[in-house]
Protein backbone atom coordinates (compact mmCIF):
# COMPACT_ATOMS: atom_id res chain seq x y z
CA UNK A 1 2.73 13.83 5.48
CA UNK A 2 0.44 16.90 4.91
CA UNK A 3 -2.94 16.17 3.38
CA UNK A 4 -5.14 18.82 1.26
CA UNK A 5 -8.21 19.64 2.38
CA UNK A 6 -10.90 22.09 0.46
CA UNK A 7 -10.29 24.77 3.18
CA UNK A 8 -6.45 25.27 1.96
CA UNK A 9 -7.10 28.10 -0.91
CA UNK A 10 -3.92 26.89 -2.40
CA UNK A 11 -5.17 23.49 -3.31
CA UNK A 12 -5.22 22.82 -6.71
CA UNK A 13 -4.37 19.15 -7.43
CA UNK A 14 -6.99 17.87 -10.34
CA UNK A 15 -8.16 14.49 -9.78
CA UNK A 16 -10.74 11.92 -11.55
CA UNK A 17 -14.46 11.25 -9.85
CA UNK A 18 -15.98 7.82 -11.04
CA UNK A 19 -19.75 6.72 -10.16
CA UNK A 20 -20.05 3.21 -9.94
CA UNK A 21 -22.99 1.65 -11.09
CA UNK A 22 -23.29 0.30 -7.30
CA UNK A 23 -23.18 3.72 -5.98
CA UNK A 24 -20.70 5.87 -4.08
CA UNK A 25 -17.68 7.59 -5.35
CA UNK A 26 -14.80 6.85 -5.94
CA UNK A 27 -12.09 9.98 -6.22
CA UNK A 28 -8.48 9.59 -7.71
CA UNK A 29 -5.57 11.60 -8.22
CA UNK A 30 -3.44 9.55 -11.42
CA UNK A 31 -0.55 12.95 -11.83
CA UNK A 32 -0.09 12.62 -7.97
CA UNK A 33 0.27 8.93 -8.18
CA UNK A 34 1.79 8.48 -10.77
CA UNK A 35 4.65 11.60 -9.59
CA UNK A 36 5.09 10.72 -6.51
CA UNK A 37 5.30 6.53 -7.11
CA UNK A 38 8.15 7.95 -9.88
CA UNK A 39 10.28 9.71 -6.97
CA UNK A 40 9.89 6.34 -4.64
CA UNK A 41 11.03 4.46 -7.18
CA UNK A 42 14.22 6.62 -7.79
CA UNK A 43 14.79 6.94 -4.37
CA UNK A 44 14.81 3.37 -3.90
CA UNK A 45 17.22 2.19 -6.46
CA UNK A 46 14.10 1.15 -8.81
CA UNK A 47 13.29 -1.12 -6.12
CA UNK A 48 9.78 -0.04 -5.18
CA UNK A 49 8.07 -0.76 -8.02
CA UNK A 50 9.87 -4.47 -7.84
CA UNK A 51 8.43 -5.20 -4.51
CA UNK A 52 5.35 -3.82 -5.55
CA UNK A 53 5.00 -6.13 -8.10
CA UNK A 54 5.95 -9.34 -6.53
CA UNK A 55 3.84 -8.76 -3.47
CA UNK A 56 1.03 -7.89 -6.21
CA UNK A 57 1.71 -11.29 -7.92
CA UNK A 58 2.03 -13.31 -4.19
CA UNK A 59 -1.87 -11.78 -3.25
CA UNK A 60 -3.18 -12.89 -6.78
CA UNK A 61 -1.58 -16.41 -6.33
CA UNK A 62 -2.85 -16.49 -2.51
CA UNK A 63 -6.21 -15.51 -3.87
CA UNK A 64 -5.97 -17.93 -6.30
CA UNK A 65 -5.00 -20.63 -3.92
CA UNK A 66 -8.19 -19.71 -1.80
CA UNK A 67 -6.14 -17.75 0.79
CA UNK A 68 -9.47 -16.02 2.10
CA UNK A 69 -6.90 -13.21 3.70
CA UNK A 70 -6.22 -12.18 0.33
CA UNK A 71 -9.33 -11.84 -1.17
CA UNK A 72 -10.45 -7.99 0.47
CA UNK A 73 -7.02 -6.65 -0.52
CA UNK A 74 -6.89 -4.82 -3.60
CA UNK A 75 -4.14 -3.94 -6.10
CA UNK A 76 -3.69 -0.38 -5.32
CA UNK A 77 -4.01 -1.07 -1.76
CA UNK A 78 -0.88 -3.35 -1.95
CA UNK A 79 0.86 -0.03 -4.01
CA UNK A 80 0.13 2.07 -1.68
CA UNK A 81 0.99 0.07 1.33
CA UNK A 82 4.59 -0.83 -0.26
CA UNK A 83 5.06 3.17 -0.68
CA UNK A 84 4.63 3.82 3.16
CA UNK A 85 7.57 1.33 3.87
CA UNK A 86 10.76 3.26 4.76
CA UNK A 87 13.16 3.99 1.44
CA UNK A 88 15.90 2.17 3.62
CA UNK A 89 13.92 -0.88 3.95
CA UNK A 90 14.98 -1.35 0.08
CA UNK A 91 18.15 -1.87 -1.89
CA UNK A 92 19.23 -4.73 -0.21
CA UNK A 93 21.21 -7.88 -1.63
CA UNK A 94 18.72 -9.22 -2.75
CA UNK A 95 14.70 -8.79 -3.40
CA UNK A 96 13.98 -11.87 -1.67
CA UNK A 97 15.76 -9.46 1.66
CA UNK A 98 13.63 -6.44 0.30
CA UNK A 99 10.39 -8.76 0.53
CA UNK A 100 10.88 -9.46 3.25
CA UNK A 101 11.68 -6.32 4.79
CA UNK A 102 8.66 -4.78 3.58
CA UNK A 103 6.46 -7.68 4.89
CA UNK A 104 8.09 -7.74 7.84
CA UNK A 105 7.66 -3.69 8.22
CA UNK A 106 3.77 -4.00 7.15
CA UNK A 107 3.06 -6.61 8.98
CA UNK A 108 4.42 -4.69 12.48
CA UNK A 109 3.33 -1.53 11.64
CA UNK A 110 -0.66 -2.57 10.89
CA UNK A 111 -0.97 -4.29 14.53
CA UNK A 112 -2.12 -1.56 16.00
CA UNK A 113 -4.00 1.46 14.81
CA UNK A 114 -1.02 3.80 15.94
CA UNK A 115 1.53 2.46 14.00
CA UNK A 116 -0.07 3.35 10.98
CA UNK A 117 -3.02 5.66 11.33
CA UNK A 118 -1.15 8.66 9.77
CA UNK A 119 0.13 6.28 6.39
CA UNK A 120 -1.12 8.05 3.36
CA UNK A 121 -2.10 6.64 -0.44
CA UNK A 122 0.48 7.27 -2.88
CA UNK A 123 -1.19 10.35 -3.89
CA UNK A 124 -0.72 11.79 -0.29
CA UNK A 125 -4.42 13.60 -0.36
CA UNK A 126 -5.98 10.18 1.28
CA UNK A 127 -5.37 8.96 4.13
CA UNK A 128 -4.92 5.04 3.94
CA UNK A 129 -7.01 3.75 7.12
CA UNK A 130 -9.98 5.84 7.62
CA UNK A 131 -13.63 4.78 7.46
CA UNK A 132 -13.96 5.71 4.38
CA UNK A 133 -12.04 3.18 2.35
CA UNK A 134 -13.56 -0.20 1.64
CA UNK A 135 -10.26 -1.73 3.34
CA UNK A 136 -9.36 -1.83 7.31
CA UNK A 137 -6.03 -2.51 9.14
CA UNK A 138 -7.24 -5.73 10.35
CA UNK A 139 -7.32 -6.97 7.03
CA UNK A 140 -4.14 -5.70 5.85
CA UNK A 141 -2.39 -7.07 8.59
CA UNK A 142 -4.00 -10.23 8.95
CA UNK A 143 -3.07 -10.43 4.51
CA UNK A 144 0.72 -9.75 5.80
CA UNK A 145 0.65 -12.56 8.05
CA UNK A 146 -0.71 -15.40 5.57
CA UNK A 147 1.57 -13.92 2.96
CA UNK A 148 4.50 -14.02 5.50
CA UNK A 149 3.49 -17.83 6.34
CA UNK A 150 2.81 -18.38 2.78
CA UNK A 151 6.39 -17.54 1.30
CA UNK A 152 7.56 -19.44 4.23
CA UNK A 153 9.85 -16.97 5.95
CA UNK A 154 10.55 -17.80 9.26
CA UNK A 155 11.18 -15.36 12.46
CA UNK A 156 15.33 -14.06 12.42
């Protein structure tokens, strides 16, 4: 995965910059997104976008449920997480396989800080697990672990 940085003189990807009232920034690319979260989804069989909405759907529910492990993990987050899980890990019989797959993948993958320090935000200008987003690994993994326990899949 090859970020941009302001040093490459060929960079020229436009992006939004919001201010929040509490302060900070917040910088997104939507044509990068939205481009490169179109060529997942082909290359998956349309099945990216599927997963990406029922694991969506299982952290609202777990939120709603008071699942605390649910609560720091937002919306894009999830998106973004689903897109770093291998296109092979999709198309299979069934979504409930694909699920689980991708939990399965996440889950393993955010133990340690190796397994997915390079993973990328859909845009692929961001690295995912840096200091600077409002998210960490520990979370993420500890989310895939209730949501694992919560759909009740057990170990194959």
């Amino acid at each position: 995965m090859r970020f941009h940085g302001t040093a490459d003189s060929n960079w020229n990807d436009s992006g939004t910059q919001l201010h929040p009232d509490n302060g900070g920034t917040i910088v997104n690319w939507p044509r990068q997104n939205y481009n490169n979260g179109v060529g997942k989804n082909d290359a998956t069989g349309r099945r990216f976008k599927a997963v990406t909405r029922i694991l969506k759907r299982l952290r609202n529910e777990m939120a709603e449920e008071g699942y605390e492990a649910a609560e720091p993990i937002p919306s894009y987050l999830i998106e973004c997480l689903v897109w770093n899980v291998p296109n092979e890990g999709f198309g299979n019989d069934t979504f409930t396989a694909d699920v689980r797959y991708a939990l399965a993948h996440l889950w393993n993958e955010t133990r340690t800080d190796e397994g997915c320090n390079e993973w990328g935000e859909i845009n692929e200008l961001k690295y995912l697990f840096r200091t600077s987003q409002p998210w960490s690994r520990e979370q993420v993994n500890t989310f895939f672990q209730a949501a694992w326990d919560y759909i009740g899949f057990e170990e194959s």
